[in-house]
Protein backbone atom coordinates (compact mmCIF):
# COMPACT_ATOMS: atom_id res chain seq x y z
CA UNK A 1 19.79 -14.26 15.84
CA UNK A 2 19.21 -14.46 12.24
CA UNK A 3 21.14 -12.27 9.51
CA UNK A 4 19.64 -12.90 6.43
CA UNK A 5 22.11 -12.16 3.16
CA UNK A 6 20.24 -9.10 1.56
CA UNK A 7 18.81 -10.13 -1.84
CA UNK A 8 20.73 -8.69 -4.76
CA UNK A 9 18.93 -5.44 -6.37
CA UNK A 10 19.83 -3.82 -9.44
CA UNK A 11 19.49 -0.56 -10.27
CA UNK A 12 19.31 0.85 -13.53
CA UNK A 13 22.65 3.13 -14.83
CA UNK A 14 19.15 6.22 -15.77
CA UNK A 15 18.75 6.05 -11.77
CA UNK A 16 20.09 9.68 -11.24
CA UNK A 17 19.06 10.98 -14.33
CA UNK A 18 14.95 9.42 -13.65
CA UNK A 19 15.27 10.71 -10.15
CA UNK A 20 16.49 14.90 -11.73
CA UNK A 21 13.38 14.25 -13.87
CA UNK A 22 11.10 13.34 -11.10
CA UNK A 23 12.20 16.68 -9.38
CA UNK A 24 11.33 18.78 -12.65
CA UNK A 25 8.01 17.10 -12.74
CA UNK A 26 7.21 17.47 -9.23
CA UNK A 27 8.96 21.15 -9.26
CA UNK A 28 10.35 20.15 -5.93
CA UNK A 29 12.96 18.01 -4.57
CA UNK A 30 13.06 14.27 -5.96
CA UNK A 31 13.85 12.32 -2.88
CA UNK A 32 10.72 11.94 -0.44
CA UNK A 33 10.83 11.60 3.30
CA UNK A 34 9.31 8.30 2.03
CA UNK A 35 11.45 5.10 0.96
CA UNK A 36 10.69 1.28 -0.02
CA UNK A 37 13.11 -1.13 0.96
CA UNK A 38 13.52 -4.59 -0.30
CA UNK A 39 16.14 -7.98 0.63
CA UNK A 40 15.92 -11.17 2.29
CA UNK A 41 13.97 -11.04 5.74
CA UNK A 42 14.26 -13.35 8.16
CA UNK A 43 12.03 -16.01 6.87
CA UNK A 44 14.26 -16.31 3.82
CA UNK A 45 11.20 -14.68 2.09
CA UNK A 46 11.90 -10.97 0.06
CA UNK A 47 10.31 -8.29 3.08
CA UNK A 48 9.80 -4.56 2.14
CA UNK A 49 10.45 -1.76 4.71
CA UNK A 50 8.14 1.22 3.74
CA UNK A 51 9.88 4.10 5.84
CA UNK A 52 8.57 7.75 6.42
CA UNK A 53 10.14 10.21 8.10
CA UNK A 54 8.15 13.73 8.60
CA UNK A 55 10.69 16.58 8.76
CA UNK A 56 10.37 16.93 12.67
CA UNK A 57 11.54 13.99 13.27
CA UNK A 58 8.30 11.50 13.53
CA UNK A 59 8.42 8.29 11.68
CA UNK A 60 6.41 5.58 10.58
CA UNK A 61 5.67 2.73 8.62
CA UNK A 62 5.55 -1.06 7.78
CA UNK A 63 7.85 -4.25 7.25
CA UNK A 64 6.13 -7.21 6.06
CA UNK A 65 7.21 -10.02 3.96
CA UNK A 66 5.40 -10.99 0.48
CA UNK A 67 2.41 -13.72 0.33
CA UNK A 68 3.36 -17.41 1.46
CA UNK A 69 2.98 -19.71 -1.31
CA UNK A 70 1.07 -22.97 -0.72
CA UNK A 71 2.70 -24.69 2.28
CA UNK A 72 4.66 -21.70 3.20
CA UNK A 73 3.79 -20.11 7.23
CA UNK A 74 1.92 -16.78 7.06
CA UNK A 75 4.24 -13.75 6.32
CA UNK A 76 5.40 -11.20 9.10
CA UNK A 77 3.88 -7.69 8.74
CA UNK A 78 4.95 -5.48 11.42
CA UNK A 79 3.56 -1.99 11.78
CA UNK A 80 5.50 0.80 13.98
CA UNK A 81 5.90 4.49 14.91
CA UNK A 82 8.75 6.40 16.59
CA UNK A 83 11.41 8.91 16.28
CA UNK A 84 13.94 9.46 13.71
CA UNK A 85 17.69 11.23 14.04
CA UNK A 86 20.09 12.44 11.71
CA UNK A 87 24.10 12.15 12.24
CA UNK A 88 26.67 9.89 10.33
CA UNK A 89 23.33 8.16 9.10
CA UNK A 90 19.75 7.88 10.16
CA UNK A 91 18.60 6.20 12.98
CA UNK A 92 14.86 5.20 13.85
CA UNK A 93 14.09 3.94 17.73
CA UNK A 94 9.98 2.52 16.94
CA UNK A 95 7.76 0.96 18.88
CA UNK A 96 5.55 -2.23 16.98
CA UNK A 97 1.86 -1.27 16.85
CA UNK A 98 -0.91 -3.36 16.22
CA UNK A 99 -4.95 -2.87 15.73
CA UNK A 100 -4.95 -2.47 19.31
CA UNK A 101 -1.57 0.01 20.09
CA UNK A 102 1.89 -0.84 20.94
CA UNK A 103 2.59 -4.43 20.99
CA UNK A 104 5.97 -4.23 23.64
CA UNK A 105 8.54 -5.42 20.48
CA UNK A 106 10.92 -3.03 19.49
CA UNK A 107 12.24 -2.07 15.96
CA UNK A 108 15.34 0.15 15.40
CA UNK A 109 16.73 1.34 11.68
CA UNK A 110 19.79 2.33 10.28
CA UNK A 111 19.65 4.00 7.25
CA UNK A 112 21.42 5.78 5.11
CA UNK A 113 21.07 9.65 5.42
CA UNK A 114 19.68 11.97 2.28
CA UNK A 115 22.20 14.42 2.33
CA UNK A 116 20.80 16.69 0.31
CA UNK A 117 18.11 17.31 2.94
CA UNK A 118 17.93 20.93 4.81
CA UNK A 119 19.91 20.90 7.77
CA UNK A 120 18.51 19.34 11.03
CA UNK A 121 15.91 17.24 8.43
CA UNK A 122 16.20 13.54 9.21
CA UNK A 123 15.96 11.91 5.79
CA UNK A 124 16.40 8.61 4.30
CA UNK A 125 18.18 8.14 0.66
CA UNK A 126 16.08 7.25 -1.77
CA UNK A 127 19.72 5.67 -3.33
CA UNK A 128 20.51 3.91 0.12
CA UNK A 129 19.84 0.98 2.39
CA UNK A 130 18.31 0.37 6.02
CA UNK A 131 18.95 -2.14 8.50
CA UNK A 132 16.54 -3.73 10.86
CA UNK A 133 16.67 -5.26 14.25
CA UNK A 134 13.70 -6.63 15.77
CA UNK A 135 13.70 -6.89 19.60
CA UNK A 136 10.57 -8.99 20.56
CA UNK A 137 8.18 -7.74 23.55
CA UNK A 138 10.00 -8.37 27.01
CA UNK A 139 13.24 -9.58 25.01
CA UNK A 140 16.72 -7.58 25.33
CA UNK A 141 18.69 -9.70 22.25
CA UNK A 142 17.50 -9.18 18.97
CA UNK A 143 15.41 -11.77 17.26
CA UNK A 144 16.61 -10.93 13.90
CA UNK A 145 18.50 -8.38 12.09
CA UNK A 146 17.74 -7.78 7.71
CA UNK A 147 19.32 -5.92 5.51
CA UNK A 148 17.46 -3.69 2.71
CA UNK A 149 17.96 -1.98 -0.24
CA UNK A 150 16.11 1.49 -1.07
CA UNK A 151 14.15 0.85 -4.39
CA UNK A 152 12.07 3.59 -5.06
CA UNK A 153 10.28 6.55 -3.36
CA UNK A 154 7.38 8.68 -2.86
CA UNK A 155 5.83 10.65 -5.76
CA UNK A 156 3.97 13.94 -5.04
CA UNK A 157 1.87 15.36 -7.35
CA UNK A 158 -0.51 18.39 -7.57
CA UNK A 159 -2.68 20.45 -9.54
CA UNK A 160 -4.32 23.25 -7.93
CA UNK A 161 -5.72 26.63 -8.35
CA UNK A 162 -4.53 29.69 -6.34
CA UNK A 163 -7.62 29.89 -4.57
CA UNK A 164 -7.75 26.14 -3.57
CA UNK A 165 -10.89 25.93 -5.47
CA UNK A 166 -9.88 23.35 -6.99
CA UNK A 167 -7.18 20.54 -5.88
CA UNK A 168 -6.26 17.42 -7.33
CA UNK A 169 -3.68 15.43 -5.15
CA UNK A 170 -1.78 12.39 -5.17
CA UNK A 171 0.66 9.94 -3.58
CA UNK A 172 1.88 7.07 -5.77
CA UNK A 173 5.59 4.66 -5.11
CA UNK A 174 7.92 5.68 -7.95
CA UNK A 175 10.26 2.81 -8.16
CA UNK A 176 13.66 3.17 -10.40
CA UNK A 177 15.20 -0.57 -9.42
CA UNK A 178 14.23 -3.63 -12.02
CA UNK A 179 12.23 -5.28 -11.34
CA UNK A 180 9.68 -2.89 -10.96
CA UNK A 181 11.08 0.08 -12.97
CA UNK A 182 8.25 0.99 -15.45
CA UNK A 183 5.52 -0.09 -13.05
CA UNK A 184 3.03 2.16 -12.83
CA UNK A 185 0.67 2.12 -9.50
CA UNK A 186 -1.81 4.46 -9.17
CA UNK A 187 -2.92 7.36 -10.73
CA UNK A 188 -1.51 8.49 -14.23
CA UNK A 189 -1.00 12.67 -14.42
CA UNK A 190 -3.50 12.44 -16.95
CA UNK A 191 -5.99 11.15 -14.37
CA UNK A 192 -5.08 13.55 -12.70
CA UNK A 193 -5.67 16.60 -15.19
CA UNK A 194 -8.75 15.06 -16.73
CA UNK A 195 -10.04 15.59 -13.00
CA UNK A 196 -8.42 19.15 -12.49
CA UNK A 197 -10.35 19.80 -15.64
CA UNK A 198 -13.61 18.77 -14.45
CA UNK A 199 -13.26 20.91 -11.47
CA UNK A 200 -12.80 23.63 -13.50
CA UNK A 201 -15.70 22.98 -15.68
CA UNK A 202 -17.59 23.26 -12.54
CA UNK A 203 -16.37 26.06 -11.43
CA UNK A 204 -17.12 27.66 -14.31
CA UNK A 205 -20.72 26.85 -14.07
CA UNK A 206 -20.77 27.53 -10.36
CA UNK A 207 -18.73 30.09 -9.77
CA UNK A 208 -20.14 30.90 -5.71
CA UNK A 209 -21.37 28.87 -3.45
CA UNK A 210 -19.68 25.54 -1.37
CA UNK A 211 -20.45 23.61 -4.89
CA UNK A 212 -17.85 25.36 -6.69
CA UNK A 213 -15.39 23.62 -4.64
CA UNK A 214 -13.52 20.71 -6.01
CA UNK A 215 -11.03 18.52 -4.83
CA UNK A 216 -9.50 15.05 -4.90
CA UNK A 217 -7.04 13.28 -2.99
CA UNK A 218 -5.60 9.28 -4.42
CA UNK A 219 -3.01 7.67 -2.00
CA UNK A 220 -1.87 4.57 -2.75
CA UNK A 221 -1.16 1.65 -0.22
CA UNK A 222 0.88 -1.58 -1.15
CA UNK A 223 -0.05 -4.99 0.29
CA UNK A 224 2.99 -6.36 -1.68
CA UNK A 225 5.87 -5.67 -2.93
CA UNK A 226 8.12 -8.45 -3.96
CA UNK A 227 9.86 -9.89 -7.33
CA UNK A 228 7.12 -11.71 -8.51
CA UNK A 229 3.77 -9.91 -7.14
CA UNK A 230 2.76 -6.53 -6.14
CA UNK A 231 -0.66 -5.76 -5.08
CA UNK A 232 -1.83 -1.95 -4.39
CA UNK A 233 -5.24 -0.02 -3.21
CA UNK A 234 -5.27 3.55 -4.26
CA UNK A 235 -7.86 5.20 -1.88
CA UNK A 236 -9.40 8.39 -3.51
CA UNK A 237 -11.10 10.72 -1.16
CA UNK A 238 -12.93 13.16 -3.35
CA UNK A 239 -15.57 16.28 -2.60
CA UNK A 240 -17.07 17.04 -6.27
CA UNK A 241 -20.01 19.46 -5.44
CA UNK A 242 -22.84 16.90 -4.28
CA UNK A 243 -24.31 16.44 -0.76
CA UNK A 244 -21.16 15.20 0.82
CA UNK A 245 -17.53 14.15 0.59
CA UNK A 246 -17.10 10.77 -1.04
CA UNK A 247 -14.69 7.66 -0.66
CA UNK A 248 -13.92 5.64 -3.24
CA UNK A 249 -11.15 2.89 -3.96
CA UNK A 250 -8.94 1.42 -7.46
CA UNK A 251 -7.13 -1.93 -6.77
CA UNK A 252 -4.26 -3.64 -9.09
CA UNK A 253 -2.44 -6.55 -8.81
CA UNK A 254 0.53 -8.02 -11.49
CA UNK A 255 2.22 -10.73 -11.41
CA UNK A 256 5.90 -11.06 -13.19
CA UNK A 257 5.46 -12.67 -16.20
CA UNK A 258 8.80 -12.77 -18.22
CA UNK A 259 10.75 -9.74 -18.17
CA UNK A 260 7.09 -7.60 -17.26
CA UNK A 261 3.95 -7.53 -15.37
CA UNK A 262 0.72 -8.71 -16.05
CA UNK A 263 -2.52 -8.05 -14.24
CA UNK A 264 -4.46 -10.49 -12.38
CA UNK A 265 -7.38 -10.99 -10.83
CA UNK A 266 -7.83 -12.68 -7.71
CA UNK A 267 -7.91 -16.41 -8.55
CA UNK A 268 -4.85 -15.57 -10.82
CA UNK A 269 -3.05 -14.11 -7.96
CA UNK A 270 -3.56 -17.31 -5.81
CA UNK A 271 -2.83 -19.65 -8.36
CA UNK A 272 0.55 -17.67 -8.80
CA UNK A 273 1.59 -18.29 -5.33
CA UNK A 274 0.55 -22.32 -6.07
CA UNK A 275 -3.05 -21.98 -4.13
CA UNK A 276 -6.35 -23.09 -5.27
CA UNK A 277 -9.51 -20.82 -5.99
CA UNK A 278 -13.18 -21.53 -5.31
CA UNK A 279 -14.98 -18.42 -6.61
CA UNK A 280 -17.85 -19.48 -5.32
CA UNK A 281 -16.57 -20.60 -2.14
CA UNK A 282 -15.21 -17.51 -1.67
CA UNK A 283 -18.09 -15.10 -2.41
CA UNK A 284 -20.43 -17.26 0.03
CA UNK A 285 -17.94 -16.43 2.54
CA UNK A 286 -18.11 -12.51 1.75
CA UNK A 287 -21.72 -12.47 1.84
CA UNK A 288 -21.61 -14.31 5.04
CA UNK A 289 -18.89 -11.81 6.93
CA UNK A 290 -21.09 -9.18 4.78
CA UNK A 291 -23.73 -9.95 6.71
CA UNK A 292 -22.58 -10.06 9.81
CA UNK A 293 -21.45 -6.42 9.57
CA UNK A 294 -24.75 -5.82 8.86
CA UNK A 295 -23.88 -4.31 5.62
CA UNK A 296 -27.55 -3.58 4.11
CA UNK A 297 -27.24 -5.12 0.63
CA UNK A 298 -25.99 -8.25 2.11
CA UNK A 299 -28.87 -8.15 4.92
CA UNK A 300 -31.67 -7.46 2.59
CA UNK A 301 -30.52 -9.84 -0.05
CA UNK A 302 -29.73 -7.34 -2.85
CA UNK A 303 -25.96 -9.33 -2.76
CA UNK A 304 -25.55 -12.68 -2.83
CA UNK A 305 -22.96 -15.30 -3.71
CA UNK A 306 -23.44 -15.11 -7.21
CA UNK A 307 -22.83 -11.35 -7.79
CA UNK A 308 -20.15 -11.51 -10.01
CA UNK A 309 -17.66 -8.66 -8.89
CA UNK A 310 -17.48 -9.31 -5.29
CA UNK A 311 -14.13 -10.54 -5.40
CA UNK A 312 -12.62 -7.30 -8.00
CA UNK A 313 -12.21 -5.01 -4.91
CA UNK A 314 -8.78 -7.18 -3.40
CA UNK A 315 -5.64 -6.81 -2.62
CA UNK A 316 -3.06 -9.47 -1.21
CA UNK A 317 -0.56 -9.56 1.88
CA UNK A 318 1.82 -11.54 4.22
CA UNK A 319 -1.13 -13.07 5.96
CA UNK A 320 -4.03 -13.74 3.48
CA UNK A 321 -6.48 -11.68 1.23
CA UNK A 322 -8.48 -8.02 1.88
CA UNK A 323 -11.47 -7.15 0.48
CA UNK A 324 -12.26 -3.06 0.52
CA UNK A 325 -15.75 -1.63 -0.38
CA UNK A 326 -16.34 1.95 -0.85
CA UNK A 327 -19.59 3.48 0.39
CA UNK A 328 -22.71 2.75 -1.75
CA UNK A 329 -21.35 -0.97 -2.79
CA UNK A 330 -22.29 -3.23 -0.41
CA UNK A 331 -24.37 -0.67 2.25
CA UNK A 332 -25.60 3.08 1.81
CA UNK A 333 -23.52 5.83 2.53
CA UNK A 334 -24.26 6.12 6.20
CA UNK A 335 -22.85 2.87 6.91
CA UNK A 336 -19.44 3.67 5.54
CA UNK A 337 -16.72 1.33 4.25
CA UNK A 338 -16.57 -2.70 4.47
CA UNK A 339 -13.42 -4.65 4.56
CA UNK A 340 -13.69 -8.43 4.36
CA UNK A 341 -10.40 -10.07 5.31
CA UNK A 342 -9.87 -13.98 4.33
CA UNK A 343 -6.16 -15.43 6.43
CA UNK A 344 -4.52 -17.62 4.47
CA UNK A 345 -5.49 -20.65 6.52
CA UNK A 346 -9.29 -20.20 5.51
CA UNK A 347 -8.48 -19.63 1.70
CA UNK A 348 -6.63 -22.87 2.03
CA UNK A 349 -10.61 -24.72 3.50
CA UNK A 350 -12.46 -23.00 1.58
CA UNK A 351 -10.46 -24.30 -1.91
CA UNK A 352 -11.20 -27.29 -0.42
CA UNK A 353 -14.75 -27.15 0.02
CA UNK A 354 -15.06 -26.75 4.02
CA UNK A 355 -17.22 -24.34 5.06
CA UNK A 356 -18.31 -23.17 1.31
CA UNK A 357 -21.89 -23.48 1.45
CA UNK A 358 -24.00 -21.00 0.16
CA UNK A 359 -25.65 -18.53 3.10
């Protein structure tokens, strides 16, 4: 078994007095039923545990290691739902999931418990840590055991009319631990407003009917969270009076760069964990997986490998790089979203010219 010191994390001395303003913002409690965790996982490698606990009980969530650099074996990411319970601490009993269901491996957490949660709610501390034990499928001994510490939490936000008219939603990480303290991922409140204020606008102008209604939901899922790189998808789910609900998605990824962020785009976020880029190589590739999806644009030839923002819609995890497109980018609306996915392995030959040519 492997017991991996957990990486030191250091919390500013504002931490309490960010977290009373959160609550004040919010105009509800500061500490979500949803925690990040971050320390040394068992491949030496930072991991993040992203932990949610529902007030009955029902839990959920991810622990997956940041992006292998060059020469570095693919990161775990382990997906998993179960059941939470609250006592001296909290304690999580999860099955691993995959695309297909439950993979047989086991997870169990130990957490520290949110005291200031009602009574009988099962809640992790936003202040705390968790530790893992993985039991692999068929095994009784753990495989490994990691220790985590909580660095931030889940920020609600919401701007709504009485009437429900008009709602403007969102779930974005608030972190409070360096070094992503000040890192802002996802929507800004003034997003927010300028699109509560456009839904008013329209209901102003349409004051009956099913176009009056307006609203718009932006959650925002991380692909990475370590020290150096963080790369994040908000998706934004919107109905804004036309003929149907739409689905559209933001992407941002930074990489440390002194004592701050910077953003990157794709080729800068490969050459920051030591790997080549082929632009080219890599947009052949999309159109090619593209078309076999049978997205239309792609089919028809209205893409090819030398449209220029194929590669903007990214984001980049343990085991390679994701591609998202929203509905009307790369197909009509009827066909829904595209995701492209590239595994590390196949960035590595197509860098390298193998398997680049143009379709």
């Amino acid at each position: 078994m492997v017991t991996p010191s957990c990486a030191p994390v250091r919390l500013t001395p504002v931490v309490s007095s960010a977290l009373a303003l959160l609550a004040l913002a919010t105009g509800g409690p500061a500490l979500a039923s949803t925690v990040w965790y971050v320390g040394d996982g068992p491949s030496g490698r930072p991991m993040t545990l992203e932990l949610a606990v529902e007030p009955d009980g029902s839990a959920a969530g991810r622990a997956f290691d940041t992006p292998p650099r060059e020469g570095q074996p693919t990161g775990l990411e382990l997906r998993f739902r179960g059941a939470a319970s609250g006592g001296d601490d909290l304690r999580v009993a999860a099955n691993v999931h995959d695309a297909r269901g439950p993979t047989g491996a086991r997870l169990s957490i130990r957490a520290d418990l949110d005291r200031t949660a009602s009574p009988g709610e099962p809640r992790p501390s936003a202040l705390g840590s968790a530790t893992l034990t993985f039991v692999p499928a068929g095994g009784v001994e753990p495989a490994w055991t990691a220790t985590l510490q909580a660095v931030g939490t889940r920020l609600s936000s919401k701007i709504a009319l009485d009437d429900t008219t008009v709602e403007v939603v969102a779930a974005t990480p608030f972190f409070y631990a360096q070094p992503w303290r000040g890192l802002r991922i996802g929507p800004s409140l003034d997003a927010l407003a300028e699109s509560a204020a456009a839904g008013l606008t329209q209901r102003a102008q349409r004051p009956t009917g099913a176009t009056s209604t307006w609203w718009d939901e932006r959650t925002v899922h991380l692909a990475s969270l370590g020290p150096d790189i963080v790369s994040a998808r908000t998706r934004v789910s919107d109905y804004t009076g036309g003929a149907h609900p739409d689905l559209r998605f933001a992407f941002a990824t930074w990489i440390r760069d002194g004592d701050g962020w910077r953003g990157v785009d794709l080729c800068g976020a490969l050459a920051a964990l030591d790997r080549r880029c082929d632009p080219g190589a890599l947009r052949a590739h999309v159109i090619r997986d593209l078309r076999a999806q049978d997205a239309a644009w792609a089919v028809d030839g209205e893409l090819d490998a030398t449209t220029p923002w194929l590669l903007d819609p990214f984001t980049i995890g343990p085991s390679g790089v994701r591609l998202d497109y929203a509905p009307y980018a790369v197909g009509p609306y009827a066909q829904g979203p595209f995701a492209v996915e590239i595994p590390f392995d196949r960035l590595h030959e197509l860098s390298r010219g193998r398997g680049a040519s143009d379709p």
